[in-house]
N, C-alpha and C. Protein backbone atom coordinates (compact mmCIF):
# COMPACT_ATOMS: atom_id res chain seq x y z
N UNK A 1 123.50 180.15 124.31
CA UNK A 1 123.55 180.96 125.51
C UNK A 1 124.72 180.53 126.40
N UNK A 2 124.71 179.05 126.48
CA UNK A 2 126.22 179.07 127.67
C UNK A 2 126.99 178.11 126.40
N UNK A 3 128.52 178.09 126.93
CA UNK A 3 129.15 177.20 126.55
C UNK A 3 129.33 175.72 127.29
N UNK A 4 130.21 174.67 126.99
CA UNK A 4 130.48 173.75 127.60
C UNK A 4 131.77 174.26 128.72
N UNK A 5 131.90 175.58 128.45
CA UNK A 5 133.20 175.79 129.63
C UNK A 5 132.45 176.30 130.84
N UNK A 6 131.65 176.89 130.19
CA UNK A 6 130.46 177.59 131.70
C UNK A 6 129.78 176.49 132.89
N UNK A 7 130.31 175.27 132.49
CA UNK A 7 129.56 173.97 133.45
C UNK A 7 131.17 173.77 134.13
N UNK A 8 131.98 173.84 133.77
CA UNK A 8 132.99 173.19 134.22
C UNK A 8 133.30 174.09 135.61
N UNK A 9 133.70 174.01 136.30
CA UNK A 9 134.66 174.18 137.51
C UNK A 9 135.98 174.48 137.25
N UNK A 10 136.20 176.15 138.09
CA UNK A 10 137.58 176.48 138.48
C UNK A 10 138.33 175.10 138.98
N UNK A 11 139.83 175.52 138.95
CA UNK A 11 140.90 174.83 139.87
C UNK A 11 140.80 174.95 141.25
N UNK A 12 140.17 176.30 141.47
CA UNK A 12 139.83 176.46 142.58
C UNK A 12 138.80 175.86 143.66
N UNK A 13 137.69 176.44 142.55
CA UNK A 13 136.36 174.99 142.57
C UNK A 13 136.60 173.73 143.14
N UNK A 14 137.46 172.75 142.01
CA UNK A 14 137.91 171.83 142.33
C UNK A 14 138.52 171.25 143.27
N UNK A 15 139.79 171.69 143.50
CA UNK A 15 140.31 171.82 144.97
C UNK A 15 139.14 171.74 145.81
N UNK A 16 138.38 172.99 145.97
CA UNK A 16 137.48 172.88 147.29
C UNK A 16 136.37 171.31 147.45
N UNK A 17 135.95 171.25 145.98
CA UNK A 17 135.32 169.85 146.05
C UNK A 17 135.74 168.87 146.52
N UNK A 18 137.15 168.78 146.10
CA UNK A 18 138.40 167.66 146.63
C UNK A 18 138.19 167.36 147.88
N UNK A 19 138.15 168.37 148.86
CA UNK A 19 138.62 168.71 150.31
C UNK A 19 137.11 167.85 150.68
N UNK A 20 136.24 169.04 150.36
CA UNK A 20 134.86 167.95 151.08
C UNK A 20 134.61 166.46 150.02
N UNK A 21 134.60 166.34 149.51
CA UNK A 21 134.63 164.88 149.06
C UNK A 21 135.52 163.58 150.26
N UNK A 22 136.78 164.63 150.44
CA UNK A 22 137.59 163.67 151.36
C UNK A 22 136.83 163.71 152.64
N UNK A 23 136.31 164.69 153.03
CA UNK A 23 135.88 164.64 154.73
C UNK A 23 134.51 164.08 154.60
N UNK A 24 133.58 163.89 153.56
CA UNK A 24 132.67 163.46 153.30
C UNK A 24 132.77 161.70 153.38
N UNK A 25 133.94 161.34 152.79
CA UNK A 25 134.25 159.91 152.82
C UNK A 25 134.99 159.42 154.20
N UNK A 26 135.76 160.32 154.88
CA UNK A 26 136.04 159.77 156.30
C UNK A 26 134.94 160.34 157.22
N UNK A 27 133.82 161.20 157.07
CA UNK A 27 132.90 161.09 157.68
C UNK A 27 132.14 159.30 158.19
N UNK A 28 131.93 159.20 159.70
CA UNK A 28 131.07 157.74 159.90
C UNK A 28 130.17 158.83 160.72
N UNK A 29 130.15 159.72 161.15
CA UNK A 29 128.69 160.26 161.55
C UNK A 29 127.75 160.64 160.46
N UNK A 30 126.29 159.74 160.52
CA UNK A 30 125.24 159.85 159.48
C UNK A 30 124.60 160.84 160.06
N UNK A 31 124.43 161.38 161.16
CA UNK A 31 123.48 162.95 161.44
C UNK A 31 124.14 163.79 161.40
N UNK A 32 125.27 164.03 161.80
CA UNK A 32 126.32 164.89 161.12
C UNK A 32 126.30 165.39 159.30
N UNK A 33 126.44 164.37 158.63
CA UNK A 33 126.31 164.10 157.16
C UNK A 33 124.53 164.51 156.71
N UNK A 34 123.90 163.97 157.28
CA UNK A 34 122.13 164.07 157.32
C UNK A 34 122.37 166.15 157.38
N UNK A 35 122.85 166.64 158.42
CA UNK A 35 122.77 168.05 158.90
C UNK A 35 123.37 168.63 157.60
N UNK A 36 124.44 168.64 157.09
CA UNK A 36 125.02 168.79 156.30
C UNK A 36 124.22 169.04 154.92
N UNK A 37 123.86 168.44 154.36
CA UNK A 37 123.18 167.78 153.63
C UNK A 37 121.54 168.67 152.98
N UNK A 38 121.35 168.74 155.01
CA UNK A 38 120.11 169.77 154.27
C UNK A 38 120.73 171.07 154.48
N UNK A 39 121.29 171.45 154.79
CA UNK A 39 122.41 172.89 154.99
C UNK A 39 122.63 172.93 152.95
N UNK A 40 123.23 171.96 152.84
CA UNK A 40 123.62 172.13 151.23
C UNK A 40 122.36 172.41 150.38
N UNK A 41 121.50 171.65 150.55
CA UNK A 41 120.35 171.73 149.58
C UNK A 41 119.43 172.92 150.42
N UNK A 42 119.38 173.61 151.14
CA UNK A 42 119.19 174.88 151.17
C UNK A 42 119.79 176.23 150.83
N UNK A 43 121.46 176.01 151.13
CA UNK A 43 121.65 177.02 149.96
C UNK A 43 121.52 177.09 148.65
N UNK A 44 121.65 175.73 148.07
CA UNK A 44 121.29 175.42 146.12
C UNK A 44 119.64 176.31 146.30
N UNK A 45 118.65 176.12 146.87
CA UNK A 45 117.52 176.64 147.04
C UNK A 45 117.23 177.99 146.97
N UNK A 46 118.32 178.63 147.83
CA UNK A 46 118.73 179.69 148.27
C UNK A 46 118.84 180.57 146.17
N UNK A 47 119.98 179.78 146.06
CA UNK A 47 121.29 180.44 145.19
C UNK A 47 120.39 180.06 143.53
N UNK A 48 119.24 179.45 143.96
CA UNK A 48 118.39 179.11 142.70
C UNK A 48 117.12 180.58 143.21
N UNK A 49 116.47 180.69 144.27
CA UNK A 49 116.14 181.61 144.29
C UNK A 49 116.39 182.64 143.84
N UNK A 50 118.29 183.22 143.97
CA UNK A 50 118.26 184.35 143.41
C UNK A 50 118.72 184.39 142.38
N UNK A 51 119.07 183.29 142.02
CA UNK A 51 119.26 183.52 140.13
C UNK A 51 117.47 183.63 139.35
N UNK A 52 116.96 183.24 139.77
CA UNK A 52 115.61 183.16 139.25
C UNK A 52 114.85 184.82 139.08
N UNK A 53 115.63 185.05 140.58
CA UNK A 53 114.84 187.03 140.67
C UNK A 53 115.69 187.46 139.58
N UNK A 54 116.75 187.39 139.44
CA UNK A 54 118.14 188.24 138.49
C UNK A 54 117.57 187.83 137.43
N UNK A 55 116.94 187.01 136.66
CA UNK A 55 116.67 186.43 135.60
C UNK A 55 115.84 186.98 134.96
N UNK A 56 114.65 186.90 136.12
CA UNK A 56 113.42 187.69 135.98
C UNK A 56 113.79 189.26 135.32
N UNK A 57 114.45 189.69 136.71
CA UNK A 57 114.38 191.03 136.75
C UNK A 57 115.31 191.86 135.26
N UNK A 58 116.41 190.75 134.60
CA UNK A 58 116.98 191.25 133.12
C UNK A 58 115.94 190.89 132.18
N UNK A 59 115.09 189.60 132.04
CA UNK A 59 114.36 190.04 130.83
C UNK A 59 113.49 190.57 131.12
N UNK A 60 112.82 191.32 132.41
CA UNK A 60 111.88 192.57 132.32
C UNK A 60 112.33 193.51 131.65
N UNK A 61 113.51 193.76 131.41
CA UNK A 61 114.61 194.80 132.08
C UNK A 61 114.65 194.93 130.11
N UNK A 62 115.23 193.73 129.75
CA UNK A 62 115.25 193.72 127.74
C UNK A 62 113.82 193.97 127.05
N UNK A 63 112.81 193.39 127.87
CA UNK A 63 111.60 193.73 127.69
C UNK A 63 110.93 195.31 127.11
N UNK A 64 111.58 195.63 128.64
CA UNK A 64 111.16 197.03 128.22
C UNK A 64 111.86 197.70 127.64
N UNK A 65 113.38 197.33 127.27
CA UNK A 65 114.21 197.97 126.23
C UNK A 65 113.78 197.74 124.83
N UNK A 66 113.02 196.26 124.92
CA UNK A 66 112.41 196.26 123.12
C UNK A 66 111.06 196.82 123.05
N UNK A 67 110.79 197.11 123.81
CA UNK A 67 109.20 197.99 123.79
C UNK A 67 109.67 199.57 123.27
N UNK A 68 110.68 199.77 124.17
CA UNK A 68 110.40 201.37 124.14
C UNK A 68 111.35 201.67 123.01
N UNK A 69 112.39 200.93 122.08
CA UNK A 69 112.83 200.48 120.98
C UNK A 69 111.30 200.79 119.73
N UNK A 70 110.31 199.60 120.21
CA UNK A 70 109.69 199.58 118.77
C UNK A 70 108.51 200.56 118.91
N UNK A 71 108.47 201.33 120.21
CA UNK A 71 107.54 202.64 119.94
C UNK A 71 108.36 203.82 119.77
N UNK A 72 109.45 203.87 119.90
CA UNK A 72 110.45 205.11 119.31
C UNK A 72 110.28 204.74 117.83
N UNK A 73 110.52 203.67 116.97
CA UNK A 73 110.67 203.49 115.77
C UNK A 73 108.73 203.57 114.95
N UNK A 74 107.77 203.28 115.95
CA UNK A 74 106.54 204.08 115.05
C UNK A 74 106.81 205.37 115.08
């Protein structure tokens, strides 16, 4: 289903990681970083939510394409 290229990260990607990695490491405010932090792990929450509906909603979606497939073919 995926490849090993589908995990990897654009250049673009990258770059952007770069950037917060650096402000992440000259960050010395810990509630600042703390705020941050749950901001991030609410959109992953978020962005797992809606891959989960999209997921859902295609193999309903093949579901009923192989149903109505193997009652056309009785």
């Amino acid at each position: 289903m995926f490849t090993p290229d589908d995990f990897q990260l654009s250049l673009e990607s990258q770059l952007k990681l770069r950037v917060i990695y650096d402000e992440v490491d000259k960050c010395k405010d810990v509630e600042h970083l703390q705020e941050q932090l749950k901001e991030a792990t609410q959109l992953m929450m978020r962005y797992q939510t809606i891959l989960n509906r999209l997921l859902r909603d295609k193999i309903s979606e093949n579901l009923s394409m192989i149903t109505d497939k193997i009652e056309k073919d009785l």
